[in-house]
PDB file of N, CA and C in Angstrom:
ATOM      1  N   UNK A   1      -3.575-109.025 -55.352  1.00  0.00           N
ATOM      2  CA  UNK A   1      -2.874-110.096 -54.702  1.00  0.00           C
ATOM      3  C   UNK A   1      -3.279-111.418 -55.333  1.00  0.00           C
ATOM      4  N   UNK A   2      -1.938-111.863 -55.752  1.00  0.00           N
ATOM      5  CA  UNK A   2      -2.633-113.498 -56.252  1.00  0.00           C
ATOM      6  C   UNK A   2      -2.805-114.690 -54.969  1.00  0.00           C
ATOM      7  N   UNK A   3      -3.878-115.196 -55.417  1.00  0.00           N
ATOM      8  CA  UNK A   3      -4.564-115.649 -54.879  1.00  0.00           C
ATOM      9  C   UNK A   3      -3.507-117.436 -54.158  1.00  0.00           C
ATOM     10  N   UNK A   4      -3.320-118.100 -53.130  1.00  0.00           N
ATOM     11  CA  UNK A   4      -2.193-118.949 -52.229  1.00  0.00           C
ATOM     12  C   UNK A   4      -2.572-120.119 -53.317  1.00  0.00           C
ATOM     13  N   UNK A   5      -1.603-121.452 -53.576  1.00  0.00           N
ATOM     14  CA  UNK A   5      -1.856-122.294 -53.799  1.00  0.00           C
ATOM     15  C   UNK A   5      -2.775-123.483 -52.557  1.00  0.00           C
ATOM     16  N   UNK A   6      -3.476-123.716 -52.768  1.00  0.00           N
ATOM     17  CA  UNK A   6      -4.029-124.678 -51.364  1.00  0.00           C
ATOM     18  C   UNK A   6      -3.257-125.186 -50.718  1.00  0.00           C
ATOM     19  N   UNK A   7      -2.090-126.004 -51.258  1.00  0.00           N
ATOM     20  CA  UNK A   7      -1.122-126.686 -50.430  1.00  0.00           C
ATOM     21  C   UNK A   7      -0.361-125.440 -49.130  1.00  0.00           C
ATOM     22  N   UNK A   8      -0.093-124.599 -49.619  1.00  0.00           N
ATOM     23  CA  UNK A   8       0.346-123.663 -48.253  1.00  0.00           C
ATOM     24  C   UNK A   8      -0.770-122.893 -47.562  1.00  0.00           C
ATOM     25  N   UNK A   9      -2.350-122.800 -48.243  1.00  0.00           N
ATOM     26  CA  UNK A   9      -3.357-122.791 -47.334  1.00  0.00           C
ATOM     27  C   UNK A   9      -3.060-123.742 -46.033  1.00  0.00           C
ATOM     28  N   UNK A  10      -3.032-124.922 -47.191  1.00  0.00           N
ATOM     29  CA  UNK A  10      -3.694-126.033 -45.851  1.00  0.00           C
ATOM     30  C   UNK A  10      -2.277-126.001 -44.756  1.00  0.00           C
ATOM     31  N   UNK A  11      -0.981-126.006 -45.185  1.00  0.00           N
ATOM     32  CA  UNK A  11      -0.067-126.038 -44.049  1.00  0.00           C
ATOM     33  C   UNK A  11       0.149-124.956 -43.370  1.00  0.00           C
ATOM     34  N   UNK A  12      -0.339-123.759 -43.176  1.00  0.00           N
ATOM     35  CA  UNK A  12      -0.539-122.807 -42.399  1.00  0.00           C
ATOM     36  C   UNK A  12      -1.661-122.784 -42.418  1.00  0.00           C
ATOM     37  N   UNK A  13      -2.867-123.478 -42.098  1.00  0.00           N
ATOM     38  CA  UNK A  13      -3.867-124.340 -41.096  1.00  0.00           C
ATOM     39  C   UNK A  13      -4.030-125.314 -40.555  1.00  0.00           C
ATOM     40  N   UNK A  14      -2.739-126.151 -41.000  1.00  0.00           N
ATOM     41  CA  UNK A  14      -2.395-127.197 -39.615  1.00  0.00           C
ATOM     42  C   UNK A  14      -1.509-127.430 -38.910  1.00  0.00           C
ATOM     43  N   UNK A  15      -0.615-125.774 -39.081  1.00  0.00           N
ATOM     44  CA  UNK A  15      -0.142-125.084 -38.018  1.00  0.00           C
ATOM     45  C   UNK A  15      -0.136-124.883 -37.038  1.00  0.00           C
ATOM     46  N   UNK A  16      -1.482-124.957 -36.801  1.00  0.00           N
ATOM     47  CA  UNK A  16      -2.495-123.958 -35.552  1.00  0.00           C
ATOM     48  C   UNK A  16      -3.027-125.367 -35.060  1.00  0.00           C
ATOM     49  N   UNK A  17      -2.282-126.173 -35.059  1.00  0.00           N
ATOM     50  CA  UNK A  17      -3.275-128.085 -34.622  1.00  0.00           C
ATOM     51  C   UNK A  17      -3.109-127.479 -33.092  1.00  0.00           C
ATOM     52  N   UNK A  18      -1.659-127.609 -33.286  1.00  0.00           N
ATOM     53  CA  UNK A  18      -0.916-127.831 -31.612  1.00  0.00           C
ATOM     54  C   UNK A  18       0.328-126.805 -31.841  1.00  0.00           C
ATOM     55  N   UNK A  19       1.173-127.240 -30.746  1.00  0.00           N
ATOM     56  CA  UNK A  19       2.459-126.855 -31.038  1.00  0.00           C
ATOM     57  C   UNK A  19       3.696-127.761 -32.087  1.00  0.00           C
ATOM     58  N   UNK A  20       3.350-128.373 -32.259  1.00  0.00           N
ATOM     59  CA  UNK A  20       4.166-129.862 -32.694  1.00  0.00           C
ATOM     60  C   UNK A  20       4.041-129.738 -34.537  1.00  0.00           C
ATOM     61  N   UNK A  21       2.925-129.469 -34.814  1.00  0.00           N
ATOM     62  CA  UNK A  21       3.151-128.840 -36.261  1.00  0.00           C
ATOM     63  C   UNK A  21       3.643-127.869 -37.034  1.00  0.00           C
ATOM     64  N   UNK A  22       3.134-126.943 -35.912  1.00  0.00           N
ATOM     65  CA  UNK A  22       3.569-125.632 -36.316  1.00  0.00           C
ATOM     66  C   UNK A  22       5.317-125.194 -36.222  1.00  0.00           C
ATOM     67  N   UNK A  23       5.729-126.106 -34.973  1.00  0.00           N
ATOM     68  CA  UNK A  23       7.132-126.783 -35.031  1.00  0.00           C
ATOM     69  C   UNK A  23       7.880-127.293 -36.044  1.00  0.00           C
ATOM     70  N   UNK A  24       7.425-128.525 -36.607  1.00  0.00           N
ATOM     71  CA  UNK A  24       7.378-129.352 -38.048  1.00  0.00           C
ATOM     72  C   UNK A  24       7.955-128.504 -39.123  1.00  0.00           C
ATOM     73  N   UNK A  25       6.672-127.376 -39.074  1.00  0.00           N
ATOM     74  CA  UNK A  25       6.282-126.989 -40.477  1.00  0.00           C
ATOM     75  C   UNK A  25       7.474-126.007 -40.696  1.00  0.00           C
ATOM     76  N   UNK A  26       8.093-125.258 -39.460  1.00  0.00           N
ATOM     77  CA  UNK A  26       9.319-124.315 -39.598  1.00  0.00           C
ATOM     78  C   UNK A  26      10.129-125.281 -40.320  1.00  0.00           C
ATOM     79  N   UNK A  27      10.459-126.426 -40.163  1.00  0.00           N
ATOM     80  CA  UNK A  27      11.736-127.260 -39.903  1.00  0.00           C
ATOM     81  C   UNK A  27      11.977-127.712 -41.660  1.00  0.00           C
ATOM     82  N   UNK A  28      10.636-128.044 -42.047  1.00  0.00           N
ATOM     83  CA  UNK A  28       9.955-128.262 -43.427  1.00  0.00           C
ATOM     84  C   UNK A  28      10.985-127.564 -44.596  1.00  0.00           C
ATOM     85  N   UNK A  29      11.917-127.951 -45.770  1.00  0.00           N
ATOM     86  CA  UNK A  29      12.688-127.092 -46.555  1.00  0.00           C
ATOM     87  C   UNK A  29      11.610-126.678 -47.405  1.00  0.00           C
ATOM     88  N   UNK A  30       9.920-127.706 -47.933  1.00  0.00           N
ATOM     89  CA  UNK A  30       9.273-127.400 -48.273  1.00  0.00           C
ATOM     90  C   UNK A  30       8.871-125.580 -48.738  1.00  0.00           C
ATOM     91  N   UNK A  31       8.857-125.142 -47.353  1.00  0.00           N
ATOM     92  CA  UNK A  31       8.059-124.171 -46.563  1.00  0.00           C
ATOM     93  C   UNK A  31       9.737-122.991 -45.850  1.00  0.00           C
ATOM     94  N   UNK A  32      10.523-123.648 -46.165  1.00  0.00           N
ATOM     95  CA  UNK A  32      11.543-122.574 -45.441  1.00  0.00           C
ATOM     96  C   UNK A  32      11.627-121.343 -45.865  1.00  0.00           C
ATOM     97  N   UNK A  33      11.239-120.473 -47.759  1.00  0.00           N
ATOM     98  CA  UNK A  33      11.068-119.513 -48.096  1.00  0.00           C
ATOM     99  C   UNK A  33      10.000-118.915 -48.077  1.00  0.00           C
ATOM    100  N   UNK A  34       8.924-119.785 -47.532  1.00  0.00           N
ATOM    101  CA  UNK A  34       6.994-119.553 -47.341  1.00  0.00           C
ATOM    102  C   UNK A  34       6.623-118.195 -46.430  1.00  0.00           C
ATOM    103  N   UNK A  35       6.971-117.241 -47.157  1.00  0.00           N
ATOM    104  CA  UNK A  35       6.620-116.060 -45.557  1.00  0.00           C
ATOM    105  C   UNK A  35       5.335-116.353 -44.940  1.00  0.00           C
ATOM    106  N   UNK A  36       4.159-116.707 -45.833  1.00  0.00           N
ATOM    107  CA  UNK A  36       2.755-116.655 -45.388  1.00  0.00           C
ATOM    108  C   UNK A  36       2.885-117.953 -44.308  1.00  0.00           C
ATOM    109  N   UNK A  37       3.350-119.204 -44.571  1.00  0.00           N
ATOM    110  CA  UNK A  37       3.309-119.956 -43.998  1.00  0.00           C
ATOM    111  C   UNK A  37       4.175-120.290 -42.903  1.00  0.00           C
ATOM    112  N   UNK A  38       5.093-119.306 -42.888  1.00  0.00           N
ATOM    113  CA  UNK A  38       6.628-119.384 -41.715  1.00  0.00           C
ATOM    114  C   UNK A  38       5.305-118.313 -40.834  1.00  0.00           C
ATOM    115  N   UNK A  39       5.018-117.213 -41.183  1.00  0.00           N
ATOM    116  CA  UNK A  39       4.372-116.447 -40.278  1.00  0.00           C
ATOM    117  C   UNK A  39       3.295-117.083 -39.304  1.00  0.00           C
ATOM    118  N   UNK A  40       2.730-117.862 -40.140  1.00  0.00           N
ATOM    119  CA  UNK A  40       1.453-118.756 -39.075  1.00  0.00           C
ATOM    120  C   UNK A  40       1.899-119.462 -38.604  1.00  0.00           C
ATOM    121  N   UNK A  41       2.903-120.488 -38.609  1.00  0.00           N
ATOM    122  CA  UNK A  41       4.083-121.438 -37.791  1.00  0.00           C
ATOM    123  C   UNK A  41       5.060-121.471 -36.785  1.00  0.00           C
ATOM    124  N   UNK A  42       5.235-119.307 -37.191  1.00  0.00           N
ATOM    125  CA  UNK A  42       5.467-118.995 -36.010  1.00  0.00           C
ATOM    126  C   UNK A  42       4.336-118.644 -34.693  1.00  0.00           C
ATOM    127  N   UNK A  43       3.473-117.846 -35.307  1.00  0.00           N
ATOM    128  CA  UNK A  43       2.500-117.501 -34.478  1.00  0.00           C
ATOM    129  C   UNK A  43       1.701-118.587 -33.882  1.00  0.00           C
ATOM    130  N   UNK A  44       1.708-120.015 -34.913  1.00  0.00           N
ATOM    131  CA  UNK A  44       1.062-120.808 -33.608  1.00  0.00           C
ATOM    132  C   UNK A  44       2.342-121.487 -32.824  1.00  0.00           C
ATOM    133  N   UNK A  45       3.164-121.165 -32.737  1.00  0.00           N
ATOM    134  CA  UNK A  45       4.709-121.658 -31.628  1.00  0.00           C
ATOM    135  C   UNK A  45       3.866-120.830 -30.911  1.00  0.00           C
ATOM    136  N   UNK A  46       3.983-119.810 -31.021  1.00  0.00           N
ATOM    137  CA  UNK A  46       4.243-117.965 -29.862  1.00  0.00           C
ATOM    138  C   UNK A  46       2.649-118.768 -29.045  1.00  0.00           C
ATOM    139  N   UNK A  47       1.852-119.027 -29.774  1.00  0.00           N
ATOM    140  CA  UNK A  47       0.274-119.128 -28.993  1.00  0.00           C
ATOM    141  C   UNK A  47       0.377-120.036 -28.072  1.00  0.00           C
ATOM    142  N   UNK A  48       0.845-121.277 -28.525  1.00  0.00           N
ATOM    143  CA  UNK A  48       0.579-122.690 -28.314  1.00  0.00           C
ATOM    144  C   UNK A  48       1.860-122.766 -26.773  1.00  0.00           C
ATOM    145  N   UNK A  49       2.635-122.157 -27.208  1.00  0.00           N
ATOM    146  CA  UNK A  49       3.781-122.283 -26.049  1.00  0.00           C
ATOM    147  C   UNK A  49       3.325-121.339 -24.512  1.00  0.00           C
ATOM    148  N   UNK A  50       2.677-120.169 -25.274  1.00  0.00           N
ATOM    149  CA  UNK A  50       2.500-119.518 -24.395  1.00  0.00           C
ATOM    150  C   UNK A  50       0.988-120.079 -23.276  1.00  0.00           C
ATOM    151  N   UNK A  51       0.262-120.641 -23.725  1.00  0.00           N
ATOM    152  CA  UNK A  51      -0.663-121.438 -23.414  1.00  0.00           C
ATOM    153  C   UNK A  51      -0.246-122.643 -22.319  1.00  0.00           C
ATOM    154  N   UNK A  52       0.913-123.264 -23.301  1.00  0.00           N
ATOM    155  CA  UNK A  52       1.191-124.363 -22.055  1.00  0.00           C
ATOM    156  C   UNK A  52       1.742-123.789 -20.600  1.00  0.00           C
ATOM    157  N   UNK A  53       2.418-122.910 -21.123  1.00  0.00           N
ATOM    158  CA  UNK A  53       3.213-122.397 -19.774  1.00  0.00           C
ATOM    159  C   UNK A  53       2.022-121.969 -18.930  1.00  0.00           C
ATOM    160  N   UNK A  54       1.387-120.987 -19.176  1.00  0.00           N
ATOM    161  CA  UNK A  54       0.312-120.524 -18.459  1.00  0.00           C
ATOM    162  C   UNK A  54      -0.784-121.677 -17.307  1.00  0.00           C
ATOM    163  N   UNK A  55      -1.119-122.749 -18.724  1.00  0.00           N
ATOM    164  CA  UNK A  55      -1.403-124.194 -18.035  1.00  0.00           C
ATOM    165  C   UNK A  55      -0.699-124.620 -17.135  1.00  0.00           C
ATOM    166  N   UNK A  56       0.781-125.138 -17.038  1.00  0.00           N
ATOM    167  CA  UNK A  56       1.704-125.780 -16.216  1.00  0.00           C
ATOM    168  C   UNK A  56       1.829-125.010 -14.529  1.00  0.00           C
ATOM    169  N   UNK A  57       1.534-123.713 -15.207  1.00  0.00           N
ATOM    170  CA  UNK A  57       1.577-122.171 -13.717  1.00  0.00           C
ATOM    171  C   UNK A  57       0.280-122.383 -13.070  1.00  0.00           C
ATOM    172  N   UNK A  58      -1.099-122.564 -13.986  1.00  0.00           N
ATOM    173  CA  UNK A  58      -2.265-122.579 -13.319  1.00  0.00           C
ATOM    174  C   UNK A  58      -2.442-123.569 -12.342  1.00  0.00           C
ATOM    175  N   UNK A  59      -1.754-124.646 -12.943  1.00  0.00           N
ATOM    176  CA  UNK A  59      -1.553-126.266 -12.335  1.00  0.00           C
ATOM    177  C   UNK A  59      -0.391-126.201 -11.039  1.00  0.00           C
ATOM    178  N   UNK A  60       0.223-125.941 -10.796  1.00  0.00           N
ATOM    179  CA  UNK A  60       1.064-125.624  -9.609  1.00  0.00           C
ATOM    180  C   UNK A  60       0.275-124.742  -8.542  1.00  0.00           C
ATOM    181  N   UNK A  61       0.252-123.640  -9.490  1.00  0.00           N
ATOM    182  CA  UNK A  61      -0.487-122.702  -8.115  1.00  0.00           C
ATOM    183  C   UNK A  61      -2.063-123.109  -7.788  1.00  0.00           C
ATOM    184  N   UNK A  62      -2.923-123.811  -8.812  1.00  0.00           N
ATOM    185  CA  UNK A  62      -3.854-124.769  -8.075  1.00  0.00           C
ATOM    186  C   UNK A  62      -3.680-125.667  -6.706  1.00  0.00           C
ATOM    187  N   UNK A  63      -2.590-126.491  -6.909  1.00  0.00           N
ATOM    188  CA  UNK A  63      -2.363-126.718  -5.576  1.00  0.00           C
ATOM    189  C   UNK A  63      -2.048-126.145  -4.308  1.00  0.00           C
ATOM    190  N   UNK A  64      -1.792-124.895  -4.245  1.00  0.00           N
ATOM    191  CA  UNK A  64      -1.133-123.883  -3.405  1.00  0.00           C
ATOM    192  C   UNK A  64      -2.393-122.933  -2.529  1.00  0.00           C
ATOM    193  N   UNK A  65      -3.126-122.816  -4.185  1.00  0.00           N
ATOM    194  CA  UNK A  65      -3.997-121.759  -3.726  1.00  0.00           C
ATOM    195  C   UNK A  65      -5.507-122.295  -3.912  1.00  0.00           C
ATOM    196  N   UNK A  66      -6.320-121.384  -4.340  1.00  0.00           N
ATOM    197  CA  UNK A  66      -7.405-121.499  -4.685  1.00  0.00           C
ATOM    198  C   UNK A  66      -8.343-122.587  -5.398  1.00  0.00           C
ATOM    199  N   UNK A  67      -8.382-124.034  -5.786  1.00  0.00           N
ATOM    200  CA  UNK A  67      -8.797-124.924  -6.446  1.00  0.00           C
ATOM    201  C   UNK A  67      -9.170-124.365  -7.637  1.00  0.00           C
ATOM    202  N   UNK A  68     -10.770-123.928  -6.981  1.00  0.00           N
ATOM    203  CA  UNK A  68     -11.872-123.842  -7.933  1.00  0.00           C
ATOM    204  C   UNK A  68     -11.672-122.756  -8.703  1.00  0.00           C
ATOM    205  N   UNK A  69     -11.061-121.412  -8.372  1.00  0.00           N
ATOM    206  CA  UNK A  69     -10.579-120.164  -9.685  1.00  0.00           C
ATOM    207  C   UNK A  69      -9.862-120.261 -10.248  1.00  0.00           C
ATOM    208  N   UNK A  70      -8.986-121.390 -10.016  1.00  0.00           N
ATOM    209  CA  UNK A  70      -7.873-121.988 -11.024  1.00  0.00           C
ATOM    210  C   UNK A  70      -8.609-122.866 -12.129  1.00  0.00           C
ATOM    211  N   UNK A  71      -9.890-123.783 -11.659  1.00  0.00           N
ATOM    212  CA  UNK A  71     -10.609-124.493 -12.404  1.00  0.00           C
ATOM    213  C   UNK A  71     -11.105-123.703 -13.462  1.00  0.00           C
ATOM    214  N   UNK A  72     -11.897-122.576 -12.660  1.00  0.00           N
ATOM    215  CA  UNK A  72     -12.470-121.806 -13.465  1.00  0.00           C
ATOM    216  C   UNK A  72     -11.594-121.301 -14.865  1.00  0.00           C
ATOM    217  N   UNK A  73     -10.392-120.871 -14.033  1.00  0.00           N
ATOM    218  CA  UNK A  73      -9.699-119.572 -15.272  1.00  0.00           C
ATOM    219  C   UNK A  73      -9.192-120.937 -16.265  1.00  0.00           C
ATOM    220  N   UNK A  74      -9.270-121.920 -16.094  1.00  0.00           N
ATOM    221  CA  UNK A  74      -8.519-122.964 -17.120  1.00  0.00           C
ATOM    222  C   UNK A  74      -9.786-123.190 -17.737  1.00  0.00           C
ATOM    223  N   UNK A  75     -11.084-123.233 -17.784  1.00  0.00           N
ATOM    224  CA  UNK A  75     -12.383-123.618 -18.490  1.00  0.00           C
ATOM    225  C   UNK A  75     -12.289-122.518 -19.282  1.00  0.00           C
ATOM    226  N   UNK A  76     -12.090-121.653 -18.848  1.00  0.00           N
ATOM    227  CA  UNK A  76     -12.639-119.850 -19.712  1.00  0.00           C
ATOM    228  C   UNK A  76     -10.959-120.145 -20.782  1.00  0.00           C
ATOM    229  N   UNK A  77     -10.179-120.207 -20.429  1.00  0.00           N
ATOM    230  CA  UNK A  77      -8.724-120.142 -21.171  1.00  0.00           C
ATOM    231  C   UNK A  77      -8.739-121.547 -22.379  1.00  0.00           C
ATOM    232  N   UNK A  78      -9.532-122.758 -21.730  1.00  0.00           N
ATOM    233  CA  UNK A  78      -9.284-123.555 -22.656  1.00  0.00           C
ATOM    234  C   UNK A  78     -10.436-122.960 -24.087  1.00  0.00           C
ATOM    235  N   UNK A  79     -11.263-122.303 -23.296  1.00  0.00           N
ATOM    236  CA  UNK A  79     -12.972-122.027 -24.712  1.00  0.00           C
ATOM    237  C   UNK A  79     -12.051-120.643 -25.265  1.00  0.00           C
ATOM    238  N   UNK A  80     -11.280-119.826 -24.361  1.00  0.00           N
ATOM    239  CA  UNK A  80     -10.971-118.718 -25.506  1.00  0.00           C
ATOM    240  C   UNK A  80      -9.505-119.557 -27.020  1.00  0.00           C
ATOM    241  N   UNK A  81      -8.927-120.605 -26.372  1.00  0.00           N
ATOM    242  CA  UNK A  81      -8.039-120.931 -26.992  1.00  0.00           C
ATOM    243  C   UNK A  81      -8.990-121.453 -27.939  1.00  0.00           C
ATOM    244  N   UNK A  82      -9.958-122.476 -27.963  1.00  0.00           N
ATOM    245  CA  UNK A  82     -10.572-123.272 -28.945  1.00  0.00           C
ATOM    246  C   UNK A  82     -10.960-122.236 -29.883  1.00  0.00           C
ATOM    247  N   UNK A  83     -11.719-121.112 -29.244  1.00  0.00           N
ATOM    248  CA  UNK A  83     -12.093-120.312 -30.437  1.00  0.00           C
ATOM    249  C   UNK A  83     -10.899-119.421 -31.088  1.00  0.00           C
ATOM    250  N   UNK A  84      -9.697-119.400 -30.788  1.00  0.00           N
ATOM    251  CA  UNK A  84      -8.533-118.940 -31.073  1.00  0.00           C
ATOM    252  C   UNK A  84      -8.302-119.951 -32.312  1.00  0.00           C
ATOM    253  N   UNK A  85      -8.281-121.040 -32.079  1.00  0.00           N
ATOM    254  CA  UNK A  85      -7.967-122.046 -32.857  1.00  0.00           C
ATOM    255  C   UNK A  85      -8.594-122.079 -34.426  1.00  0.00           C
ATOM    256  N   UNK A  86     -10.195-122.231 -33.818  1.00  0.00           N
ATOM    257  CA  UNK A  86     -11.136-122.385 -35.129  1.00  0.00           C
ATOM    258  C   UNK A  86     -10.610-121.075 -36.102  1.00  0.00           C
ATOM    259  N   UNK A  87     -10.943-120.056 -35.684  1.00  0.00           N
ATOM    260  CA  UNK A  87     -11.226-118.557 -36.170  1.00  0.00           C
ATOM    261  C   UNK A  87      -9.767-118.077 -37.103  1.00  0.00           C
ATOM    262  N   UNK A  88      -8.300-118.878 -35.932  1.00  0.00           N
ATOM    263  CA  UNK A  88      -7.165-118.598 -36.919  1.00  0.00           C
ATOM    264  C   UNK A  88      -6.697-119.779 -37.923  1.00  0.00           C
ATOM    265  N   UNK A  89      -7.263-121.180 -37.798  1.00  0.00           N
ATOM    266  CA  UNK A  89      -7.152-122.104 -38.684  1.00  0.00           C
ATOM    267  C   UNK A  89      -8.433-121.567 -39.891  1.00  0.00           C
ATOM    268  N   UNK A  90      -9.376-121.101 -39.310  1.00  0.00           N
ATOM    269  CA  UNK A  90     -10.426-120.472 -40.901  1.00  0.00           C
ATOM    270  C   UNK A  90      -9.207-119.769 -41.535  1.00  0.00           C
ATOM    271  N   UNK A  91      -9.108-118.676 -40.753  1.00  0.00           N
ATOM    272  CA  UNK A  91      -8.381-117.234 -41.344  1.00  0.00           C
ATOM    273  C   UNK A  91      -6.927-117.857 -42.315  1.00  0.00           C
ATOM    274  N   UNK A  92      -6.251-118.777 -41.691  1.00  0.00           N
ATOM    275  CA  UNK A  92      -5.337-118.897 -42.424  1.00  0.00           C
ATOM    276  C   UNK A  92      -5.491-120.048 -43.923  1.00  0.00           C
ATOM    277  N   UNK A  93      -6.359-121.133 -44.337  1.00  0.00           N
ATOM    278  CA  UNK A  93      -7.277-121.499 -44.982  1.00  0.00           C
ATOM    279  C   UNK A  93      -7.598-120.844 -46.254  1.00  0.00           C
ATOM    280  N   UNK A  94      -8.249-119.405 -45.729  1.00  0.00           N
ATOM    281  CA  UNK A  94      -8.856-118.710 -46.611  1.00  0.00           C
ATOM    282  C   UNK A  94      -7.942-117.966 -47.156  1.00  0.00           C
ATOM    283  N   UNK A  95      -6.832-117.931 -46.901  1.00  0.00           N
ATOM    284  CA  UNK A  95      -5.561-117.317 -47.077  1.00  0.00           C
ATOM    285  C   UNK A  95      -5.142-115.551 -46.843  1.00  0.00           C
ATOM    286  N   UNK A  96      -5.678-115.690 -45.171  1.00  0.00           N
ATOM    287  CA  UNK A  96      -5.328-114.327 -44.775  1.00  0.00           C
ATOM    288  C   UNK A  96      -4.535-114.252 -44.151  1.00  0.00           C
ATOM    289  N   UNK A  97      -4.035-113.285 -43.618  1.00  0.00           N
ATOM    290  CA  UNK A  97      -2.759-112.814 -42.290  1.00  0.00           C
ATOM    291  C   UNK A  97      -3.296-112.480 -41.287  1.00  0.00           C
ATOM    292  N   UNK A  98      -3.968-112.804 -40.820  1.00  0.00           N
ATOM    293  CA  UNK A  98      -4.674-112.759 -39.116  1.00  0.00           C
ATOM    294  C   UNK A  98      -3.799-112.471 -38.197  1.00  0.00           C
ATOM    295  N   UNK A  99      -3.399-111.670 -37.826  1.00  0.00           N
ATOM    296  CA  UNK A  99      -2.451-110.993 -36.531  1.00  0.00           C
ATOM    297  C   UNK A  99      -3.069-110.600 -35.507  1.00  0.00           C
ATOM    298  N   UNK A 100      -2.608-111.598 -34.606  1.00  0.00           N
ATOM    299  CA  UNK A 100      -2.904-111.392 -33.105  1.00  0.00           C
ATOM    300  C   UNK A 100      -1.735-110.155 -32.532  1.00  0.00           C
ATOM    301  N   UNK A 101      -2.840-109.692 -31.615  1.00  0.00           N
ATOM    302  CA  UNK A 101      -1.558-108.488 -30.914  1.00  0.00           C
ATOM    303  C   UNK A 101       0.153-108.314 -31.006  1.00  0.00           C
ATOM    304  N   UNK A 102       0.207-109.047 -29.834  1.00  0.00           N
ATOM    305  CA  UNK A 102       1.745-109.363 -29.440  1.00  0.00           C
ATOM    306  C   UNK A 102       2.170-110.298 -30.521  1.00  0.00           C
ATOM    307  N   UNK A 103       0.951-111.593 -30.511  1.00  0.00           N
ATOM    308  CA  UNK A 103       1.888-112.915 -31.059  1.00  0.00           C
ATOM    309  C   UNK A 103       2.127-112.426 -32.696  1.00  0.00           C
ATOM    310  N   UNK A 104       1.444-111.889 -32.868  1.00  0.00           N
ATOM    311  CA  UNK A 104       1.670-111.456 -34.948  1.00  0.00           C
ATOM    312  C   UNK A 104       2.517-110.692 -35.178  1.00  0.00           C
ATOM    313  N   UNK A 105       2.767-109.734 -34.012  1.00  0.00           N
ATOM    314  CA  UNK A 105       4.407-108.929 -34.674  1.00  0.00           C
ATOM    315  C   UNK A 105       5.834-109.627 -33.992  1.00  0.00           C
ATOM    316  N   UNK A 106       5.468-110.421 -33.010  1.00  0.00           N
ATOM    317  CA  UNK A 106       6.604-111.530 -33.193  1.00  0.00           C
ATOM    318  C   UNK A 106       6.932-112.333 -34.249  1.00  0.00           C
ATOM    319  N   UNK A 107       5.658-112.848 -34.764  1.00  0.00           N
ATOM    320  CA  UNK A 107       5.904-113.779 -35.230  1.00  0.00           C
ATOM    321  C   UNK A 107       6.435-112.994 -37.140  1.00  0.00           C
ATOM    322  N   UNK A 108       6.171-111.873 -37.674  1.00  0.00           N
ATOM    323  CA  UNK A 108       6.438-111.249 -38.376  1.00  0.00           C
ATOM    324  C   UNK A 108       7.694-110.974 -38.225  1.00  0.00           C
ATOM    325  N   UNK A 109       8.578-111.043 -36.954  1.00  0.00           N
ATOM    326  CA  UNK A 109      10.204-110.557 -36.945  1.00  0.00           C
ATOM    327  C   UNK A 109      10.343-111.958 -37.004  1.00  0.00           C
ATOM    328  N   UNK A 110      10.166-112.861 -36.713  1.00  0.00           N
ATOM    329  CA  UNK A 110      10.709-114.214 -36.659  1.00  0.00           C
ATOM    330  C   UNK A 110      10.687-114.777 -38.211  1.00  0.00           C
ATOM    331  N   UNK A 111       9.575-114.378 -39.069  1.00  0.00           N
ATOM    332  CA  UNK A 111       9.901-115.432 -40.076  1.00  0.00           C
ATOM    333  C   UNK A 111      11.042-115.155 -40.997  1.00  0.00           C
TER     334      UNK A 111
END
């Protein structure tokens, strides 16, 4: 396998910022034939979206229900996302295909 040019290292690692890049970077003509880099652009959409929603749900039903296990599960959800973050911004960097469960074979039909 030959080895990525850095420039599509680095944009399928700042993919994975937020949702808003990884957004961008689809939109990019740059990057529109980039499988390596459409794949991580999708997969951080699939992460990053799925995250907020989860947030926006925790935040409603906080008020409803329980305070503090809502506090809780958003402390534990924000440290598993951060290390989600670091581990797939390395991985994609170094120029691998890091596939998460669900979100990597979505994001493999999507690009």
């Amino acid at each position: 396998m030959t080895p990525l040019p850095p420039a599509e290292r680095a944009a399928a690692a700042v993919a994975y910022l937020t949702l808003l890049p990884g957004a961008v970077i689809l939109f990019l003509p740059a990057f529109r034939n980039n499988r390596f880099v459409r794949f991580h652009a999708w997969q951080s959409v699939l992460l990053w979206g799925v995250f907020f929603v989860l947030t926006i749900a925790a935040l409603f039903l906080s008020n409803v229900a329980a305070a503090m296990l809502f506090l809780l599960f958003g402390i534990l959800a924000s440290l598993a996302m951060l290390f989600l973050w670091i581990v797939l911004s390395i991985k994609a960097w170094e120029g691998e295909r890091f596939e998460l469960p669900l979100f990597g074979m979505l994001a493999e039909r999507l690009k």
